[in-house]
Protein backbone atom coordinates (compact mmCIF):
# COMPACT_ATOMS: atom_id res chain seq x y z
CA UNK A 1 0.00 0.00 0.00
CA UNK A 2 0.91 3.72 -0.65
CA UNK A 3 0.71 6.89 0.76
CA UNK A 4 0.54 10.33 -0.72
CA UNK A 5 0.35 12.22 2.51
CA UNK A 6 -2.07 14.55 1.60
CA UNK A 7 -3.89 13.78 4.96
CA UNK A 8 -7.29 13.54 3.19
CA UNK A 9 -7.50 10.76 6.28
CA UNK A 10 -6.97 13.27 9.00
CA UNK A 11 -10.38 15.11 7.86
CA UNK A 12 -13.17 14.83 9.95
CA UNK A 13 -11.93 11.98 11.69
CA UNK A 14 -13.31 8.96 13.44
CA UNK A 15 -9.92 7.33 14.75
CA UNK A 16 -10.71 5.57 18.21
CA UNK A 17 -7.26 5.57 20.67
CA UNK A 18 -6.39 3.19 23.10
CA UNK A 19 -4.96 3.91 25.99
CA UNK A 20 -1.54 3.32 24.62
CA UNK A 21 -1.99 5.78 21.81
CA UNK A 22 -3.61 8.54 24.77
CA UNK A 23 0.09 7.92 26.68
CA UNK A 24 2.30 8.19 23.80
CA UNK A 25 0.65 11.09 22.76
CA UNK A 26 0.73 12.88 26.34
CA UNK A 27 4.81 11.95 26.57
CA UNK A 28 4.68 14.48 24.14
CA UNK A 29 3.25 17.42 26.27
CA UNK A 30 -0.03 17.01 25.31
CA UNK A 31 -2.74 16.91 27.41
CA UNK A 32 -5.96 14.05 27.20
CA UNK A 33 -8.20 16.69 27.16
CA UNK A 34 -6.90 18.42 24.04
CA UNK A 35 -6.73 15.91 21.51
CA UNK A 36 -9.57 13.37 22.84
CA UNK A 37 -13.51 13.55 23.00
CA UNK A 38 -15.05 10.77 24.81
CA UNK A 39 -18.39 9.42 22.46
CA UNK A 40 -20.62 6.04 23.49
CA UNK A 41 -17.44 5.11 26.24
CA UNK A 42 -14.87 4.98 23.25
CA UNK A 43 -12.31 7.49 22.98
CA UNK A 44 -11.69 9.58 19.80
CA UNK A 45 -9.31 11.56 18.14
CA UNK A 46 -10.80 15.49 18.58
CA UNK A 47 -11.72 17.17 15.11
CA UNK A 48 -10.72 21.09 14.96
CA UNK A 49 -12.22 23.12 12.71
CA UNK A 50 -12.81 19.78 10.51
CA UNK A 51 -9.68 17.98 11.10
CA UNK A 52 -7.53 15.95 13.52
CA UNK A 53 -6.16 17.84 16.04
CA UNK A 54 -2.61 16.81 15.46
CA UNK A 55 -2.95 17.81 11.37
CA UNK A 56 -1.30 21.18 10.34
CA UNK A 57 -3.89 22.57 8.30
CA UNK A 58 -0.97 24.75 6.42
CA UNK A 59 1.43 21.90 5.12
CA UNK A 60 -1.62 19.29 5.54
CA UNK A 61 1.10 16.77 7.34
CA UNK A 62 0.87 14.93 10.49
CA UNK A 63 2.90 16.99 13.48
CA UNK A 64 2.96 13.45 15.76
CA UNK A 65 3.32 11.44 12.82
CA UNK A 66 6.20 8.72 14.28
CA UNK A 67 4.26 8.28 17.39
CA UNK A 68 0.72 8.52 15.52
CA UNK A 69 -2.73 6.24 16.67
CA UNK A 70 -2.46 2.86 16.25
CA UNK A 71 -5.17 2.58 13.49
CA UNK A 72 -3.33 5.58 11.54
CA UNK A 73 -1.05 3.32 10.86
CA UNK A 74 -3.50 0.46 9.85
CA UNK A 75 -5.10 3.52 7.22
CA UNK A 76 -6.64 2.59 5.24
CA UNK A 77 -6.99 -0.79 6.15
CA UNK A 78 -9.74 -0.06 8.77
CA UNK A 79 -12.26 -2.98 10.22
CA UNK A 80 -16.04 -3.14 9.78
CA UNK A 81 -18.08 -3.85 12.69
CA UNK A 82 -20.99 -4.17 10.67
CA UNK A 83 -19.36 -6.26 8.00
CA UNK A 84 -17.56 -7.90 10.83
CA UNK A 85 -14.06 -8.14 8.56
CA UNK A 86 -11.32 -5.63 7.53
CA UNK A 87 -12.12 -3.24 4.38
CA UNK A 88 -10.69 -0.74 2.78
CA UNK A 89 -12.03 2.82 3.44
CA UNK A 90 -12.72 4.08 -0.12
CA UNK A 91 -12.58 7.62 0.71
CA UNK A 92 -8.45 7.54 0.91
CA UNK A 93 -7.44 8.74 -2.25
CA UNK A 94 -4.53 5.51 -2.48
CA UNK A 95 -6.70 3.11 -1.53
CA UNK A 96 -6.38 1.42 -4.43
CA UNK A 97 -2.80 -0.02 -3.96
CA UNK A 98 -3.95 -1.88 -0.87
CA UNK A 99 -3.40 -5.28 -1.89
CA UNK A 100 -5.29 -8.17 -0.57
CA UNK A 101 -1.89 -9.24 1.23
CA UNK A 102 -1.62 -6.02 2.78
CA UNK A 103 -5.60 -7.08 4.43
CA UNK A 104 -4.14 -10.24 5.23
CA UNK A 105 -0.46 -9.25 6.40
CA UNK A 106 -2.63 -6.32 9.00
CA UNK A 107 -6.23 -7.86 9.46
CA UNK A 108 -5.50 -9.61 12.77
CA UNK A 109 -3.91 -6.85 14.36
CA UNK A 110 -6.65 -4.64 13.47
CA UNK A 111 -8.73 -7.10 14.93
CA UNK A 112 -6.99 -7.42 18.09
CA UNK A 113 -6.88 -3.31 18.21
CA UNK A 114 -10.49 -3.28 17.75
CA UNK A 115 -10.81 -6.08 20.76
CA UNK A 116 -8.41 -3.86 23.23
CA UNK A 117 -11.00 -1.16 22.13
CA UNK A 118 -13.83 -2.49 23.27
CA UNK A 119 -12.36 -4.33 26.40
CA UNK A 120 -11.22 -0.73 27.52
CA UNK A 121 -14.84 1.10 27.32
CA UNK A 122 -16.20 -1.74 28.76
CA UNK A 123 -13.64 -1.41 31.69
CA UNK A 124 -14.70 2.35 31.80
CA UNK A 125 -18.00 1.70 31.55
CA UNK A 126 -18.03 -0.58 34.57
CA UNK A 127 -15.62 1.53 36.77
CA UNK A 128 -18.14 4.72 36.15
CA UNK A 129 -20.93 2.50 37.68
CA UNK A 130 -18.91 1.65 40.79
């Protein structure tokens, strides 16, 4: 797969962050509360002024880019809950040199991303009703 950096991704988006993506990011010197929003008991990347908080809107490039969200660096291999598989998200503008080996080589990781996801809003979830 190939990217053009043009950070057509970074627009209005959806990326969910583990815990391990919140801490990398704060050994930066940023503060939780500046880049996340908290939506359904998942945590988000926050959208400023229609894009990720960490995109320069000037030079359109990532300014965390080496220690970037886990499923930025998946993109745009991305997994469907609906579908229940990985896809690729049609909206990058590259997404058509994701090869099938490129699902196959990431899909599992993804998958076990998506699990540490959901294992970590359920523990908030329950530790909110304690």
């Amino acid at each position: 797969m190939q990217c053009k950096k043009c950070g057509q991704c970074c627009l209005n988006t959806e990326m969910m962050l583990s815990e391990d993506d919140i801490e990398r990011l704060e050994s930066l010197g940023y503060s939780r509360q500046e880049f996340t929003v908290e939506k359904r008991g998942f945590i988000f990347l926050r959208n400023i002024n229609g894009h990720c908080f960490f995109l320069n809107p000037a030079t359109m490039k990532c300014k965390v880019y080496d220690y970037r969200p886990t499923g930025c660096k998946f993109y745009p291999i991305i997994y469907s809950i609906r579908g229940g598989k990985c896809v690729v998200d049609e909206d990058c503008p590259m997404s058509h040199t994701v090869t099938k080996e490129d699902i196959e080589k990431n899909c599992k990781k993804i998958e076990n991303f998506v699990r540490k996801l959901i294992r970590e809003a359920e523990l908030k979830r329950r530790s909110l009703r304690s």
